[in-house]
N, C-alpha and C. Protein backbone atom coordinates (compact mmCIF):
# COMPACT_ATOMS: atom_id res chain seq x y z
N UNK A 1 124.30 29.94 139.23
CA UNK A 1 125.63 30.34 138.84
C UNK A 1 125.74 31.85 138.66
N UNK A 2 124.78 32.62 137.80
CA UNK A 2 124.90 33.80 137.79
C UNK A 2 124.76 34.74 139.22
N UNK A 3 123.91 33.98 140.47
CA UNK A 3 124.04 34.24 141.87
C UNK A 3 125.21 34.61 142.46
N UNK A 4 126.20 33.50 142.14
CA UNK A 4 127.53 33.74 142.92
C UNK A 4 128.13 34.62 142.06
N UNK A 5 128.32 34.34 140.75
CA UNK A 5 128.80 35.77 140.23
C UNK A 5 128.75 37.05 140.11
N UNK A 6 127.73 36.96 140.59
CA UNK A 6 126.75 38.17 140.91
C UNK A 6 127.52 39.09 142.63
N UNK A 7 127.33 37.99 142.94
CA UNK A 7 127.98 38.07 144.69
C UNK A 7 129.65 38.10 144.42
N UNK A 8 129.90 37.58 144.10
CA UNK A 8 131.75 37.95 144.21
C UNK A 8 132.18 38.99 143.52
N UNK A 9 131.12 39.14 142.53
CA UNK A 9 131.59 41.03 141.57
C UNK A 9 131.38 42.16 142.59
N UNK A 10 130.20 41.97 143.36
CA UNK A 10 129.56 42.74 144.19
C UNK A 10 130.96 42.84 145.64
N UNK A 11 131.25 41.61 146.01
CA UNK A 11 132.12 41.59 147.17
C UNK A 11 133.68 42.11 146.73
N UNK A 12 133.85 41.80 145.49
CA UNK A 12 134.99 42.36 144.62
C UNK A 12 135.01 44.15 144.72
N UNK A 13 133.78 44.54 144.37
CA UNK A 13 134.03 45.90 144.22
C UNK A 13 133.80 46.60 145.57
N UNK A 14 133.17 46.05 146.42
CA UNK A 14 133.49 46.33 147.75
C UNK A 14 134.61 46.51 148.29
N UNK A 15 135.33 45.45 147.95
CA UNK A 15 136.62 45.08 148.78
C UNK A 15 137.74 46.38 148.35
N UNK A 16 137.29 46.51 146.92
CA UNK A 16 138.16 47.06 145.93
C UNK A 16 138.00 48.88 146.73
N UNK A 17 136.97 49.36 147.05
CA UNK A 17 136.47 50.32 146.84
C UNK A 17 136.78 50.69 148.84
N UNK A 18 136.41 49.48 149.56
CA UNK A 18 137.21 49.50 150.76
C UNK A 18 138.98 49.90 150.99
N UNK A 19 139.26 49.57 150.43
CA UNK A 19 140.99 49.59 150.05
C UNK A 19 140.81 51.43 149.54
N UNK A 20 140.47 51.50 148.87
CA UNK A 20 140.56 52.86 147.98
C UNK A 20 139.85 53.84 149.09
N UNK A 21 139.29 53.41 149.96
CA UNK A 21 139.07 54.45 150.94
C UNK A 21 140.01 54.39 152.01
N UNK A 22 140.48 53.36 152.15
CA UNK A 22 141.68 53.66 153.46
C UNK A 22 142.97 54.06 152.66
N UNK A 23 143.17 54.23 151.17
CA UNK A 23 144.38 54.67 150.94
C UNK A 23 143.72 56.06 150.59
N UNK A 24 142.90 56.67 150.98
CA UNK A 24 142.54 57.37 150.81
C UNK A 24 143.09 58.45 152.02
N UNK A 25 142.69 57.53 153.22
CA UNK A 25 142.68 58.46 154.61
C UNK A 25 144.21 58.24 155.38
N UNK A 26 144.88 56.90 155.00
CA UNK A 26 146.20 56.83 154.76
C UNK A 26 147.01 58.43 154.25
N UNK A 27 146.46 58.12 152.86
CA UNK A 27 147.42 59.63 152.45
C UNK A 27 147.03 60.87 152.30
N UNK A 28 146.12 61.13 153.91
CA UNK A 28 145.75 62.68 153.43
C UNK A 28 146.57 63.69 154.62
N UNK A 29 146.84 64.48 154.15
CA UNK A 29 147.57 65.09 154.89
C UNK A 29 147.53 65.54 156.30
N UNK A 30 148.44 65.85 157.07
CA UNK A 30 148.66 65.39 158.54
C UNK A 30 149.63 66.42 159.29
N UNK A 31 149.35 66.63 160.40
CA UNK A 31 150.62 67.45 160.92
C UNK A 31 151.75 66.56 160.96
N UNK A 32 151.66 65.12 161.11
CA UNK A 32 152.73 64.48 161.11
C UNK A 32 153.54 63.80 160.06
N UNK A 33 152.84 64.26 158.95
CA UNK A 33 153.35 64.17 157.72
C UNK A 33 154.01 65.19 156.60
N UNK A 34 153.74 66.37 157.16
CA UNK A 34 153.58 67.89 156.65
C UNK A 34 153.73 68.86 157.16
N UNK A 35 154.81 68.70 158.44
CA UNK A 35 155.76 69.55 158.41
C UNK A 35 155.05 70.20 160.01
N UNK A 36 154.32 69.77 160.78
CA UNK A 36 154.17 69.79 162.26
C UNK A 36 152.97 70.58 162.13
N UNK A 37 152.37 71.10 163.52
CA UNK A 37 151.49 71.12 163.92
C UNK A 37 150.77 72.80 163.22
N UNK A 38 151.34 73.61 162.19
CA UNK A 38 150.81 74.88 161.61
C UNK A 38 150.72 74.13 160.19
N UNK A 39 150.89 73.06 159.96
CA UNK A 39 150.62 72.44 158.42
C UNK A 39 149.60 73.38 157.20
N UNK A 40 148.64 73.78 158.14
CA UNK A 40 147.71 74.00 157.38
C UNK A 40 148.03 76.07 156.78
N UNK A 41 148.71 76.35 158.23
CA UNK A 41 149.12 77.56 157.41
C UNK A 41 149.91 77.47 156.43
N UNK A 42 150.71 76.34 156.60
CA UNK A 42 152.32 76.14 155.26
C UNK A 42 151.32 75.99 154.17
N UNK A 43 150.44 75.18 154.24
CA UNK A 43 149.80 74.47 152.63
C UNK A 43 148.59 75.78 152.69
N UNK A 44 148.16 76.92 153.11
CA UNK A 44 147.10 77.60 152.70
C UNK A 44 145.76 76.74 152.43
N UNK A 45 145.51 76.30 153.39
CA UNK A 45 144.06 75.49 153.69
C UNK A 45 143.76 75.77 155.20
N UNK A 46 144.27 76.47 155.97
CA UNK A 46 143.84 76.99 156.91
C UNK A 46 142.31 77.44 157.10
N UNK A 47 141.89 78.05 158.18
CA UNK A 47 140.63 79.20 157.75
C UNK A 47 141.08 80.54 157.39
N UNK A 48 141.66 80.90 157.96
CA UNK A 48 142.00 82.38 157.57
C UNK A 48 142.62 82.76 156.33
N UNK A 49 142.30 81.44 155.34
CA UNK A 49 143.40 81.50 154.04
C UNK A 49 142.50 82.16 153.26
N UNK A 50 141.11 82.35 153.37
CA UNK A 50 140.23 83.33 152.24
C UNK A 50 140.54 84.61 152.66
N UNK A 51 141.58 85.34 153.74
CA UNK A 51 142.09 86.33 153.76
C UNK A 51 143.28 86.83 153.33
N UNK A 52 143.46 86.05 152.54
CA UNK A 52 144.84 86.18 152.22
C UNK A 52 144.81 86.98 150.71
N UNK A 53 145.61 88.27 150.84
CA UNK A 53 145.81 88.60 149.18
C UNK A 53 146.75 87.80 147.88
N UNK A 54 146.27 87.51 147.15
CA UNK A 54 147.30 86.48 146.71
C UNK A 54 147.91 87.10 145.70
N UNK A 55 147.36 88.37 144.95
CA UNK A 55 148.13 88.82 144.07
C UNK A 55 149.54 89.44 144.94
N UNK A 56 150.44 88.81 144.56
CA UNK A 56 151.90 89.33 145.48
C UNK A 56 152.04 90.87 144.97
N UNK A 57 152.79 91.72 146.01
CA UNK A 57 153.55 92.65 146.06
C UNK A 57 154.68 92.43 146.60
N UNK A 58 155.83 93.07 145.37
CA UNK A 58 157.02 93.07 144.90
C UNK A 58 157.99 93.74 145.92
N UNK A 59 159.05 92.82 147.15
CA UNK A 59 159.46 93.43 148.11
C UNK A 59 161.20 92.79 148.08
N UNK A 60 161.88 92.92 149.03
CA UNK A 60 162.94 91.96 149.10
C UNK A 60 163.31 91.45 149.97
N UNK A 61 163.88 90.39 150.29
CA UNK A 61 164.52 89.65 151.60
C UNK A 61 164.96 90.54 152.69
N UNK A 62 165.68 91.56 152.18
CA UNK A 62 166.44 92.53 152.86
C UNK A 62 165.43 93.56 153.88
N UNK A 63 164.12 93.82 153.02
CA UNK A 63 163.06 94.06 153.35
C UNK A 63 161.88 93.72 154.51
N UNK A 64 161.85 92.42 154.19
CA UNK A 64 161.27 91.28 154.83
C UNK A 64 162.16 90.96 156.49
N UNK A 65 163.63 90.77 156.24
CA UNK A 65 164.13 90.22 157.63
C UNK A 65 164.16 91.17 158.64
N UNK A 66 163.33 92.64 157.73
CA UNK A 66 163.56 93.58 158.91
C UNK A 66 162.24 94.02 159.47
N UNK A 67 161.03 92.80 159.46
CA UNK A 67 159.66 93.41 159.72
C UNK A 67 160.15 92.70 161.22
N UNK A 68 158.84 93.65 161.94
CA UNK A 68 159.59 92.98 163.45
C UNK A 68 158.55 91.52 163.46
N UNK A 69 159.29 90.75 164.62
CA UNK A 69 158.82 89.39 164.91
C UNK A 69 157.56 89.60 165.70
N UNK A 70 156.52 89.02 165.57
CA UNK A 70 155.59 88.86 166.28
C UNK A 70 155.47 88.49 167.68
N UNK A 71 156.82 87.99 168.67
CA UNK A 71 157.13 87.23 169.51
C UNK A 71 156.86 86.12 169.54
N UNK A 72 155.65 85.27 169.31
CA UNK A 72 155.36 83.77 168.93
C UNK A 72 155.20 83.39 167.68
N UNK A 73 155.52 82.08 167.67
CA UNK A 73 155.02 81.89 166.33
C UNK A 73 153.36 81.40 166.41
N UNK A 74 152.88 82.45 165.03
CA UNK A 74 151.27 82.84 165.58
C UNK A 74 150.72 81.23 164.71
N UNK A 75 149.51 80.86 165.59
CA UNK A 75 148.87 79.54 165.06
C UNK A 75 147.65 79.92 164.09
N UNK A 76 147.25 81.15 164.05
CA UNK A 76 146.66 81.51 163.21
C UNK A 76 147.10 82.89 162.02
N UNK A 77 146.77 83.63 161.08
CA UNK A 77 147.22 84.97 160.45
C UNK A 77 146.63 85.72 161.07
N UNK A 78 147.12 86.58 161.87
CA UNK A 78 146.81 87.85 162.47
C UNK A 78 148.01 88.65 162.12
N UNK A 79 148.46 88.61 161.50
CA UNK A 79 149.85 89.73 160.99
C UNK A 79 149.62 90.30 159.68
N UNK A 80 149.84 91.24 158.84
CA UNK A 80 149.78 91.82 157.56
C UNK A 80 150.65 91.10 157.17
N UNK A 81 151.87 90.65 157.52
CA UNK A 81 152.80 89.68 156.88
C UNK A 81 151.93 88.26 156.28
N UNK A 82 151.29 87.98 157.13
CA UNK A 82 150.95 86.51 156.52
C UNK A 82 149.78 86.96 156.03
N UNK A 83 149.25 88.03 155.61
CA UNK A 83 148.06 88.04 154.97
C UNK A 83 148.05 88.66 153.60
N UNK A 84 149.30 88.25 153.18
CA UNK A 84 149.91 88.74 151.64
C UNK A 84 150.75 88.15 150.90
N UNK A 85 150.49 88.24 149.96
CA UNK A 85 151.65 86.91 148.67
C UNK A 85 152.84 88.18 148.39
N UNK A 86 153.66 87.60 148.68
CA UNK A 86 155.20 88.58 148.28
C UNK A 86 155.97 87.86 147.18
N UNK A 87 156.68 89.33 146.51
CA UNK A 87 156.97 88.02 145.56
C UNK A 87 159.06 88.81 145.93
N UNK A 88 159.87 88.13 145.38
CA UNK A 88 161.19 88.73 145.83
C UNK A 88 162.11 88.23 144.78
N UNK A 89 163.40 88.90 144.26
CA UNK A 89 163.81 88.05 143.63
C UNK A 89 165.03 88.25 143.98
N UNK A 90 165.49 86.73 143.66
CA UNK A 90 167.09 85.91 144.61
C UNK A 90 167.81 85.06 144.19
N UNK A 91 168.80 84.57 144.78
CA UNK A 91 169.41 83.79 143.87
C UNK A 91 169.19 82.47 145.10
N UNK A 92 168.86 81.72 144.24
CA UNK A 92 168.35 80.16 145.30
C UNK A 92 169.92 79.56 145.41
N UNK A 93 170.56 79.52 146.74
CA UNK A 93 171.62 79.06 146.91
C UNK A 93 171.53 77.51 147.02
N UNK A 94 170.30 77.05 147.72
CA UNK A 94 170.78 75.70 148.34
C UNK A 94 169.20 75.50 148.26
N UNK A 95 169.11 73.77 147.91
CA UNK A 95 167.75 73.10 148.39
C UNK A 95 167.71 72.14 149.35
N UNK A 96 166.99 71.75 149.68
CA UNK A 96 166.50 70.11 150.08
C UNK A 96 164.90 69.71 149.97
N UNK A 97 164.48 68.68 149.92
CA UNK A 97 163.68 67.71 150.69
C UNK A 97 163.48 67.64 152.31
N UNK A 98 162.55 68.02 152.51
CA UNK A 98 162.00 67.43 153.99
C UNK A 98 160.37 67.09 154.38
N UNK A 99 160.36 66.69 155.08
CA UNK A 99 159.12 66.77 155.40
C UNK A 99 157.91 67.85 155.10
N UNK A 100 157.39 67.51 154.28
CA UNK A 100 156.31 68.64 153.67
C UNK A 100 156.52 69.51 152.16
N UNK A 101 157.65 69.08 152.17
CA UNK A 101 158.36 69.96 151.28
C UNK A 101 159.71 70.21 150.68
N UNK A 102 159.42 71.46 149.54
CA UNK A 102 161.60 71.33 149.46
C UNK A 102 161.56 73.04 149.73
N UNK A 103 162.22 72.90 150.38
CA UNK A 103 162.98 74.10 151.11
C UNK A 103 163.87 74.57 150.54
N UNK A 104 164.34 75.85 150.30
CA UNK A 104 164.80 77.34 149.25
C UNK A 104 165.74 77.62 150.20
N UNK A 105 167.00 77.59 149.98
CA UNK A 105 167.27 79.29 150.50
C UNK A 105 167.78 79.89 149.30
N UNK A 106 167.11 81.34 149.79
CA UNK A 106 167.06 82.19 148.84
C UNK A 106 168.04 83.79 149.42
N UNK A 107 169.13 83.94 148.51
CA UNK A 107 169.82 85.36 149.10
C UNK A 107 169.82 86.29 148.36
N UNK A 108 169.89 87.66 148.42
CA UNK A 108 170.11 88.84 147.62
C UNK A 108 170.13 89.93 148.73
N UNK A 109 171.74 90.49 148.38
CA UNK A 109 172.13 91.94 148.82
C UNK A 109 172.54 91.56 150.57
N UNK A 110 173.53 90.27 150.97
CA UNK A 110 173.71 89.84 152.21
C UNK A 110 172.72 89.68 153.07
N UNK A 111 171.55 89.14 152.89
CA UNK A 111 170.42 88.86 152.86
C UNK A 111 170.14 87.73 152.95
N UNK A 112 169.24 86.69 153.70
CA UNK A 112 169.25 84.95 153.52
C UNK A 112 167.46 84.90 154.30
N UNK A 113 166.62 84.07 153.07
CA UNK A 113 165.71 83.80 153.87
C UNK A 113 165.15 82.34 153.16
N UNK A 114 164.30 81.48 153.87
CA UNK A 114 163.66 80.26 153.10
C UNK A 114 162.36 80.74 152.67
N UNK A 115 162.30 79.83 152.16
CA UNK A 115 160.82 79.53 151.41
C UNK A 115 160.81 78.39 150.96
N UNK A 116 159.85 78.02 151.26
CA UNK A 116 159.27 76.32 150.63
C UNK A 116 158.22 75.81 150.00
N UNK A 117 158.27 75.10 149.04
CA UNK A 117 157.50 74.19 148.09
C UNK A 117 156.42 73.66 148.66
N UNK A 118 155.34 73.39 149.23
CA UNK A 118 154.69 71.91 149.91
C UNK A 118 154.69 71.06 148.95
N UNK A 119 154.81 69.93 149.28
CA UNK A 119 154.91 68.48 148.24
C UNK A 119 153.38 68.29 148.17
N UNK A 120 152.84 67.62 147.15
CA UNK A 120 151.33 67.93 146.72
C UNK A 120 150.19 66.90 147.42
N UNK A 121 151.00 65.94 147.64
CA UNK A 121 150.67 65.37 148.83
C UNK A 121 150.18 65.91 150.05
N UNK A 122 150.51 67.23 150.52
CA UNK A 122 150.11 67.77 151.72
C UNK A 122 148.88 68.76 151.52
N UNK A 123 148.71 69.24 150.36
CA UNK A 123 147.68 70.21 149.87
C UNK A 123 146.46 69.57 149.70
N UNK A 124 145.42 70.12 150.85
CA UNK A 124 144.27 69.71 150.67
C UNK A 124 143.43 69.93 149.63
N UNK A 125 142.02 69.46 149.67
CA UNK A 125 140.70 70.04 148.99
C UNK A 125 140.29 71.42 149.57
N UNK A 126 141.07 71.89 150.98
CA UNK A 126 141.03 73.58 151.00
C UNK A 126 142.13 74.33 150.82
N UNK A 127 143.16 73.80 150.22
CA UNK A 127 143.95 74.98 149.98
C UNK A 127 143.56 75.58 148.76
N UNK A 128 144.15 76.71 148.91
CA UNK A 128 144.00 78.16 148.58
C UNK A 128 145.40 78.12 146.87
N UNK A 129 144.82 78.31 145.88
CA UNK A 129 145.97 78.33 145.12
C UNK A 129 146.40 77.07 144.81
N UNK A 130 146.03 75.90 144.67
CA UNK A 130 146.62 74.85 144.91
C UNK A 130 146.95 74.49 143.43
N UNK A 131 146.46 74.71 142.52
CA UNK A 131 147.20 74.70 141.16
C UNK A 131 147.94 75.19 140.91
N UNK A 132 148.64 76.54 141.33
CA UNK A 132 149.70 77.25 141.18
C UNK A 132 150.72 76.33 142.17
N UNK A 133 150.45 75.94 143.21
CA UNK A 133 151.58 75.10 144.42
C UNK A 133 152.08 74.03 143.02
N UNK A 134 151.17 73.24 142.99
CA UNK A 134 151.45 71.74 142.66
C UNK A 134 152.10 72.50 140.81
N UNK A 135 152.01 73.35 140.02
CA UNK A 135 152.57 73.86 139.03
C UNK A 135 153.84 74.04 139.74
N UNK A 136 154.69 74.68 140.60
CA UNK A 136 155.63 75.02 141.08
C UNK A 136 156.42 74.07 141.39
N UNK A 137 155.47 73.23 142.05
CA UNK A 137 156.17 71.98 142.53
C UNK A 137 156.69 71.04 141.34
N UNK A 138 156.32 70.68 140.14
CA UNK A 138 156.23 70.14 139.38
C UNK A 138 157.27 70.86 138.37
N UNK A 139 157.20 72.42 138.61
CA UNK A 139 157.98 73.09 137.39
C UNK A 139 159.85 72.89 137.86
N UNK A 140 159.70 73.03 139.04
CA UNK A 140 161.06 72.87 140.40
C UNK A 140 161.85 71.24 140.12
N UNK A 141 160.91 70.91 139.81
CA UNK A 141 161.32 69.24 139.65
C UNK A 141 161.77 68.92 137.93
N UNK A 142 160.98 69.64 137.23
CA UNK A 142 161.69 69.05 135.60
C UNK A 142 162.40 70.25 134.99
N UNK A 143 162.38 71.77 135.86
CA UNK A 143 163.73 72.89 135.05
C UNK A 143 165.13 72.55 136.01
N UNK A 144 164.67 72.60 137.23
CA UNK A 144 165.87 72.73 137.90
C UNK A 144 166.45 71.33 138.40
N UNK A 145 165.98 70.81 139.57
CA UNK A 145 166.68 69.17 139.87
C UNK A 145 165.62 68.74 140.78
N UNK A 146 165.90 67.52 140.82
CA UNK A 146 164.97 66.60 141.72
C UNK A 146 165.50 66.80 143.24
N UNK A 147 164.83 67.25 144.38
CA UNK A 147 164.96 66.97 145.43
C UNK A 147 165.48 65.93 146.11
N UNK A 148 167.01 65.96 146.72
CA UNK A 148 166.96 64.90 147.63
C UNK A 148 167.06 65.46 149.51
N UNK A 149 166.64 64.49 150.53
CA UNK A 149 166.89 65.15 151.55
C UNK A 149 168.05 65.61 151.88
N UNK A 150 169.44 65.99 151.35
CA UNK A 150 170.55 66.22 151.46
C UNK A 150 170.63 68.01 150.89
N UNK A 151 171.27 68.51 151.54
CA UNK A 151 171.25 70.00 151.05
C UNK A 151 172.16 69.98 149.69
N UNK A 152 171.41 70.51 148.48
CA UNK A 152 172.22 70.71 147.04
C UNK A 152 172.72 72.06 146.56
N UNK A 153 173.34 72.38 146.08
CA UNK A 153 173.72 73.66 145.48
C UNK A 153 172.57 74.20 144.39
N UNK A 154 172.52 75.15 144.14
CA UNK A 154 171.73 75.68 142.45
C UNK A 154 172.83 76.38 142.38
N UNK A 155 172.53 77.75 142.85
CA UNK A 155 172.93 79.40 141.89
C UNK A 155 172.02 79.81 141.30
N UNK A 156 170.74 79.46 140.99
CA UNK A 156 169.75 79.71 140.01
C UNK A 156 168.73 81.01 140.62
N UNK A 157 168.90 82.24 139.70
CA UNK A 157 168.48 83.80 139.97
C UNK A 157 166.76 83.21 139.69
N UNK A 158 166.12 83.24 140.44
CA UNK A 158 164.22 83.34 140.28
C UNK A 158 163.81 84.25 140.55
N UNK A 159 162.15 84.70 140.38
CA UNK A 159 161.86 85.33 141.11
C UNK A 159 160.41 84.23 141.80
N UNK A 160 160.48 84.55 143.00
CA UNK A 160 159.73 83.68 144.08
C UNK A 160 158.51 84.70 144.44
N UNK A 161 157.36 83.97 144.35
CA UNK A 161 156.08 84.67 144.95
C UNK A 161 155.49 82.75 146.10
N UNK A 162 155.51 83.99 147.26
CA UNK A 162 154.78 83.11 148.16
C UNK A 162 154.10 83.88 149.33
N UNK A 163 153.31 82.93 150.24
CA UNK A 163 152.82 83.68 151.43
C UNK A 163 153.50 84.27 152.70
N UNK A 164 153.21 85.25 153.53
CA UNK A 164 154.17 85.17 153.94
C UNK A 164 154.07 84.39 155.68
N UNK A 165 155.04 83.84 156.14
CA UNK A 165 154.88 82.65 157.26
C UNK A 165 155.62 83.03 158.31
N UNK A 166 155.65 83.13 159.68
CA UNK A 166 156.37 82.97 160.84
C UNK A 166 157.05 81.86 161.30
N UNK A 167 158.16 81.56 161.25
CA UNK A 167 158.31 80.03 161.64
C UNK A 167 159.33 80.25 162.77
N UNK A 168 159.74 79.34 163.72
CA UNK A 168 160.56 79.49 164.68
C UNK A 168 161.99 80.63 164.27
N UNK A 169 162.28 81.21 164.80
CA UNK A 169 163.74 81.84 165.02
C UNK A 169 164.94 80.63 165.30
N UNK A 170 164.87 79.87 163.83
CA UNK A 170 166.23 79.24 164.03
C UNK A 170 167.59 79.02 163.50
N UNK A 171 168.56 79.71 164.63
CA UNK A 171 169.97 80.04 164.02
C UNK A 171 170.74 79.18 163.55
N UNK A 172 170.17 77.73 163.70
CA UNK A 172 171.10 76.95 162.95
C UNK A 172 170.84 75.93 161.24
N UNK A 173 169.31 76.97 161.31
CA UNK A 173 168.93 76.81 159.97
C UNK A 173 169.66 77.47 159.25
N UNK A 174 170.09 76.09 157.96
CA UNK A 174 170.86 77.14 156.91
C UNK A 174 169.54 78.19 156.13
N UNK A 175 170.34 79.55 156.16
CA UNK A 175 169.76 80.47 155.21
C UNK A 175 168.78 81.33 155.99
N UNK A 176 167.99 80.66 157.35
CA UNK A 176 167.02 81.42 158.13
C UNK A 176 166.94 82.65 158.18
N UNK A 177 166.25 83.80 158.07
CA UNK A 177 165.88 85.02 158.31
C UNK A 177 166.08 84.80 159.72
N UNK A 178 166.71 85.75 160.01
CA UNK A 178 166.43 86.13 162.15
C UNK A 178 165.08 86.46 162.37
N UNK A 179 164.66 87.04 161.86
CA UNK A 179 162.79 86.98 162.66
C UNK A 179 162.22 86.21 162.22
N UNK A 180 162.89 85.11 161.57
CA UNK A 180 162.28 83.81 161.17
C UNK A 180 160.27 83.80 160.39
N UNK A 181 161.12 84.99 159.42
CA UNK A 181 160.06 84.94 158.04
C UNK A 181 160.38 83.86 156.96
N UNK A 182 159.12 83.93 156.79
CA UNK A 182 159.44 82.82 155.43
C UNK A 182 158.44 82.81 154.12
N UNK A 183 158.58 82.90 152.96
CA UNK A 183 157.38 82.72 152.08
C UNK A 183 157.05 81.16 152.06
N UNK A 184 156.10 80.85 152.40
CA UNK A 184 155.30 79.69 153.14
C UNK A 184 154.03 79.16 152.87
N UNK A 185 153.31 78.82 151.48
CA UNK A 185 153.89 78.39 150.27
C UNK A 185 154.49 78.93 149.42
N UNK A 186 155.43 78.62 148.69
CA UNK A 186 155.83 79.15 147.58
C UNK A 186 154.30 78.82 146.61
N UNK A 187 154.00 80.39 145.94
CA UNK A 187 152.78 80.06 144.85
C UNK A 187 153.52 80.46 143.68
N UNK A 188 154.56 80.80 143.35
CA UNK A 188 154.67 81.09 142.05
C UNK A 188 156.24 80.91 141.52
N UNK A 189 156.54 80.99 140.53
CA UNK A 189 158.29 80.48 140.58
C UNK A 189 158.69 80.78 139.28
N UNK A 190 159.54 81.72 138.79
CA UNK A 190 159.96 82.27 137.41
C UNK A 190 161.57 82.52 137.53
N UNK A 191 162.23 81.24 136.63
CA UNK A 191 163.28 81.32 136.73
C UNK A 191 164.12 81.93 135.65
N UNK A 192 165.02 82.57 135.68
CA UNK A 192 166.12 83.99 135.11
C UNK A 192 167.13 82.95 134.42
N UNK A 193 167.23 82.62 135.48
CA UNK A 193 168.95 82.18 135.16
C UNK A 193 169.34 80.45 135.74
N UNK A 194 170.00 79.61 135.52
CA UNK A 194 170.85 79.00 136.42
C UNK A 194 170.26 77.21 136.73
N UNK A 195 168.89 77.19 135.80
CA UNK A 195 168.55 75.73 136.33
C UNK A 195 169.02 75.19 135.31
């Protein structure tokens, strides 16, 4: 008797411990879960992310939409842009939810650029900063409002520190920078006014 019990505790914690590894590899992050195929530059788990300065320097949108475009969007950091934490401060017009993340736009001085959250879900065991992400992410969610995929209003004046990112040139993104910069993770988030 103590045989089989012996054996079904044993096949129990197997089974148990089987399960816990496929929800394991289930939910680890993915280009197809996290926002397409540069995922790893958005979440700073890349390789080139131990090059990255993370203490931000203090710039502005206005600043930023006027660095020139790289012509592609680069699959790795080879730009001084993406190899620095910026920090800017704006007034967050509009959010959402999407894939990977919640997405900012952020304006000051006729000025419009994004920046985005990664959801903590997408942040590996190599990202870079990842306690400051998932703090942000977490602080975004209980000062200001819960994300839905629908674009929401704030008004809320922050100041935003993130990396900085190349993402497509797209004009029918609300808020897009034309050379399609972006702070890409958001690492840091200090809000003024408005949540």
């Amino acid at each position: 008797m103590k045989r089989v019990g012996l054996t079904a505790a044993f096949l129990l914690a197997a089974t148990a411990a089987a399960a816990a590894a496929n929800t394991h590899i289930s939910a680890s992050p993915s280009a197809a879960t996290c926002g397409g195929s540069l995922w790893r530059l958005m979440t700073l788990s890349d390789p080139g992310r131990v090059r990255v300065r993370l203490t931000p320097s203090a710039t502005t949108i206005e600043a930023i939409a006027k660095r020139r475009n790289p012509g592609h969007v680069p699959r790795t950091r080879r730009t001084d842009f993406q190899r620095h934490a910026w920090e800017v401060v704006a007034q967050v017009t509009n959010f959402r939810l999407e894939r990977g993340g919640i997405r900012l736009v952020l304006y000051d001085h006729n000025s419009y650029m994004n920046a985005v959250i990664p959801t903590p879900n997408c942040l590996s065991t190599r990202t870079r900063a990842r306690a400051q992400i998932v703090g942000v992410w977490k602080q975004f969610g209980s000062d200001c409002a819960r994300a839905r995929t629908d674009w929401q209003s704030l008004g809320a004046i922050v100041y935003v520190q993130g990396v900085g990112f190349w993402s497509l040139r797209q004009q029918g993104l609300r808020g897009a920078a034309s050379n399609g910069a972006e702070l890409h993770p958001v690492t840091g988030l200090r809000i003024v006014t408005g949540c």
